[in-house]
C-alpha atoms as a PDB file:
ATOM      1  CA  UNK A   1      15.280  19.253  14.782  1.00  0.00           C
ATOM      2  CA  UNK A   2      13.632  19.775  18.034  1.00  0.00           C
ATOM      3  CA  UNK A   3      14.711  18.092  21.749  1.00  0.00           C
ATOM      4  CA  UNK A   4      12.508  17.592  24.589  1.00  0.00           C
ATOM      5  CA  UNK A   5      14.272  17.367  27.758  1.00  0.00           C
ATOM      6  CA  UNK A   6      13.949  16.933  31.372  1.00  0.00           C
ATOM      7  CA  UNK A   7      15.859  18.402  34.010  1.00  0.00           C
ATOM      8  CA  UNK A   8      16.840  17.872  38.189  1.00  0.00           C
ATOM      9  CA  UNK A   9      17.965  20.600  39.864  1.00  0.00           C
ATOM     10  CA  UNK A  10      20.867  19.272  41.674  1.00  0.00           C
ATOM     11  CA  UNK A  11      20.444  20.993  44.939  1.00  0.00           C
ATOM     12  CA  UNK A  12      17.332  20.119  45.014  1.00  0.00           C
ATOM     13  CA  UNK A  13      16.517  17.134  43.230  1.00  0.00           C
ATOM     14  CA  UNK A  14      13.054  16.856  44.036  1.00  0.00           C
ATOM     15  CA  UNK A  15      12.527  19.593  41.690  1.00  0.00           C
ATOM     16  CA  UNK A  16      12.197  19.102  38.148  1.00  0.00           C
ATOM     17  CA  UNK A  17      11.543  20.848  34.950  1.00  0.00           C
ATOM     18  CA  UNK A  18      10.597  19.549  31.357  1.00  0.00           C
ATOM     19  CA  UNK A  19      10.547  21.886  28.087  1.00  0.00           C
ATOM     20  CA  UNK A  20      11.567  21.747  24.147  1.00  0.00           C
ATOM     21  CA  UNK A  21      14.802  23.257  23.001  1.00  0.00           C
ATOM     22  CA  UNK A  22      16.693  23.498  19.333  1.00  0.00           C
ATOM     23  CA  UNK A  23      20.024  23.856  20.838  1.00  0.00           C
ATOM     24  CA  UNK A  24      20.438  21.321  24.182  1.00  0.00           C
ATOM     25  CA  UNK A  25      23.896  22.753  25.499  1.00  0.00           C
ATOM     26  CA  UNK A  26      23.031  26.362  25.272  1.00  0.00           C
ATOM     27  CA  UNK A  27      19.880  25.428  26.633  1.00  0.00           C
ATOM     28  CA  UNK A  28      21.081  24.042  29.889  1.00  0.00           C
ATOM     29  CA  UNK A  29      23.593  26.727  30.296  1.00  0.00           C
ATOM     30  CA  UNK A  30      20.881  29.248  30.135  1.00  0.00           C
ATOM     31  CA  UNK A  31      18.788  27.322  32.970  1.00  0.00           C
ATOM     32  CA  UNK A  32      22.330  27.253  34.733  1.00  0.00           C
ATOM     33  CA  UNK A  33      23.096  30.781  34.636  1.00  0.00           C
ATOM     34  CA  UNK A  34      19.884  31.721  36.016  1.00  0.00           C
ATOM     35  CA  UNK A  35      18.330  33.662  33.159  1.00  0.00           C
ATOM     36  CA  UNK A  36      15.228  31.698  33.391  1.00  0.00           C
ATOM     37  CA  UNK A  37      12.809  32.809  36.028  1.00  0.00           C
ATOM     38  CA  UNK A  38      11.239  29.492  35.948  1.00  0.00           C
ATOM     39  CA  UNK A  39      14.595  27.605  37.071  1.00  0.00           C
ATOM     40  CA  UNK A  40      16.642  30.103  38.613  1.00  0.00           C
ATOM     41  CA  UNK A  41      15.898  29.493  42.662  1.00  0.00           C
ATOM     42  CA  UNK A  42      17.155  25.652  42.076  1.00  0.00           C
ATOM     43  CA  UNK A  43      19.999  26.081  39.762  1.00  0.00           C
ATOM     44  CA  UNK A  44      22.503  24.163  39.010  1.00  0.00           C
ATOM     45  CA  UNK A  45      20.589  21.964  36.552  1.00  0.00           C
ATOM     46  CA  UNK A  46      21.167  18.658  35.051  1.00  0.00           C
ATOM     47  CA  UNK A  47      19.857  16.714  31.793  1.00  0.00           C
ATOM     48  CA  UNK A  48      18.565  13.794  33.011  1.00  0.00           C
ATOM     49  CA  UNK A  49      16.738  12.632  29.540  1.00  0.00           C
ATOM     50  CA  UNK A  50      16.754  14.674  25.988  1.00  0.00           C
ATOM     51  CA  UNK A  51      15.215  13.112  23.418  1.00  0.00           C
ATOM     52  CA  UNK A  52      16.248  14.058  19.686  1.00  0.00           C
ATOM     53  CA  UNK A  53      13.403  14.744  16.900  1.00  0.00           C
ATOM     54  CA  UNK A  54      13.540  15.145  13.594  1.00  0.00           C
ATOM     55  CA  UNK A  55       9.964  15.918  13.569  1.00  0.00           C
ATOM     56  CA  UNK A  56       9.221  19.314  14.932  1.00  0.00           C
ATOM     57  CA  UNK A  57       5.706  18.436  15.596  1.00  0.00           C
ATOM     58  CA  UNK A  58       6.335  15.263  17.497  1.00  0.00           C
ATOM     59  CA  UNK A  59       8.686  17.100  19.783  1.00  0.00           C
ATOM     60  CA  UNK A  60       5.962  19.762  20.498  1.00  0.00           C
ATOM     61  CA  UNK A  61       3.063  16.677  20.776  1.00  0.00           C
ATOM     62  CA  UNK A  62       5.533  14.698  23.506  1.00  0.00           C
ATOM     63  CA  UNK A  63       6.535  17.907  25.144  1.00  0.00           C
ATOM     64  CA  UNK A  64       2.564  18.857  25.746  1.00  0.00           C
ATOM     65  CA  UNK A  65       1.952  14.872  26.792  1.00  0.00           C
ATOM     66  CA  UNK A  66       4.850  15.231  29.270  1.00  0.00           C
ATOM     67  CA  UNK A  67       3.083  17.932  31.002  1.00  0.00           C
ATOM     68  CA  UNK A  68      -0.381  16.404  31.454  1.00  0.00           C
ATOM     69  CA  UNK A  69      -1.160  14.840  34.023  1.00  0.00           C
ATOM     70  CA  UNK A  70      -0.702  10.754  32.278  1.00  0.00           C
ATOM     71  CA  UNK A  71       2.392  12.363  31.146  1.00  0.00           C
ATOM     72  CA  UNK A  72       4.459  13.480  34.637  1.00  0.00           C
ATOM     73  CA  UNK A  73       3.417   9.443  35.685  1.00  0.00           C
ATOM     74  CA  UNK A  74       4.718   8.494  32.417  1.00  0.00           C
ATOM     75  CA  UNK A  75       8.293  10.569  33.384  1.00  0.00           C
ATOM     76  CA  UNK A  76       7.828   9.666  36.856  1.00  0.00           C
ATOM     77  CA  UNK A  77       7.995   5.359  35.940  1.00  0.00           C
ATOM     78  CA  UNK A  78      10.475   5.516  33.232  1.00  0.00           C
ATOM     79  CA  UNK A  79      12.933   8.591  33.801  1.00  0.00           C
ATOM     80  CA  UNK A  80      13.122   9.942  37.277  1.00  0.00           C
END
Protein backbone atom coordinates (compact mmCIF):
# COMPACT_ATOMS: atom_id res chain seq x y z
CA UNK A 1 0.00 0.00 0.00
CA UNK A 2 1.45 3.05 -1.47
CA UNK A 3 0.45 7.05 -0.57
CA UNK A 4 0.91 9.91 -2.75
CA UNK A 5 1.09 13.07 -0.96
CA UNK A 6 1.49 16.69 -1.26
CA UNK A 7 3.17 18.97 0.92
CA UNK A 8 3.40 23.17 1.91
CA UNK A 9 6.21 24.24 3.48
CA UNK A 10 4.86 26.32 6.19
CA UNK A 11 7.28 29.13 6.11
CA UNK A 12 6.94 29.37 2.91
CA UNK A 13 3.81 28.25 1.60
CA UNK A 14 4.25 29.07 -1.84
CA UNK A 15 6.47 26.19 -2.00
CA UNK A 16 5.29 22.83 -2.49
CA UNK A 17 6.40 19.33 -2.95
CA UNK A 18 4.53 16.09 -4.17
CA UNK A 19 6.10 12.39 -3.94
CA UNK A 20 4.97 8.58 -3.05
CA UNK A 21 5.68 7.17 0.35
CA UNK A 22 4.84 3.55 2.16
CA UNK A 23 4.99 4.97 5.54
CA UNK A 24 3.19 8.79 5.65
CA UNK A 25 4.32 9.80 9.31
CA UNK A 26 7.88 8.80 9.01
CA UNK A 27 7.76 10.30 5.78
CA UNK A 28 6.93 13.79 6.84
CA UNK A 29 9.22 13.63 9.74
CA UNK A 30 12.04 12.91 7.44
CA UNK A 31 11.10 16.07 5.15
CA UNK A 32 10.86 17.84 8.68
CA UNK A 33 14.13 17.00 9.98
CA UNK A 34 15.83 18.12 6.98
CA UNK A 35 17.33 14.90 5.68
CA UNK A 36 15.97 15.52 2.32
CA UNK A 37 17.97 17.84 0.16
CA UNK A 38 15.00 18.45 -1.90
CA UNK A 39 12.90 19.98 1.15
CA UNK A 40 15.32 20.97 3.60
CA UNK A 41 15.70 25.05 2.87
CA UNK A 42 11.68 25.31 3.51
CA UNK A 43 11.16 22.99 6.33
CA UNK A 44 8.76 22.68 8.49
CA UNK A 45 6.42 20.73 6.20
CA UNK A 46 2.82 19.98 6.23
CA UNK A 47 0.45 17.20 4.55
CA UNK A 48 -1.91 19.00 2.86
CA UNK A 49 -3.48 15.84 0.79
CA UNK A 50 -2.27 11.94 1.03
CA UNK A 51 -4.08 9.75 -0.79
CA UNK A 52 -4.12 5.91 0.28
CA UNK A 53 -3.61 3.02 -2.49
CA UNK A 54 -3.95 -0.30 -2.38
CA UNK A 55 -2.65 -0.52 -5.79
CA UNK A 56 1.03 0.08 -5.97
CA UNK A 57 0.87 0.89 -9.56
CA UNK A 58 -1.89 3.43 -9.38
CA UNK A 59 0.01 5.29 -6.72
CA UNK A 60 3.15 5.39 -8.99
CA UNK A 61 0.68 6.30 -12.32
CA UNK A 62 -1.03 9.41 -10.11
CA UNK A 63 2.26 10.33 -8.59
CA UNK A 64 3.92 10.68 -12.35
CA UNK A 65 0.39 12.55 -13.54
CA UNK A 66 0.81 14.92 -10.56
CA UNK A 67 4.06 16.02 -11.85
CA UNK A 68 3.22 16.76 -15.50
CA UNK A 69 2.38 19.59 -16.44
CA UNK A 70 -2.01 18.77 -16.66
CA UNK A 71 -1.17 17.35 -13.38
CA UNK A 72 0.32 20.53 -11.08
CA UNK A 73 -3.19 22.41 -12.71
CA UNK A 74 -5.00 19.43 -11.65
CA UNK A 75 -3.34 19.97 -7.77
CA UNK A 76 -3.41 23.55 -8.29
CA UNK A 77 -7.78 23.57 -8.80
CA UNK A 78 -8.59 20.92 -6.40
CA UNK A 79 -5.88 20.84 -3.48
CA UNK A 80 -3.87 23.95 -3.00
Amino acid sequence: MKYVYLLESISHPRKRYTSITTDLQKRLSYHNSGKSPHTMAFKPWRIVVAIRFADDQKADAFEKYLKSGSGHAFAKRHFW
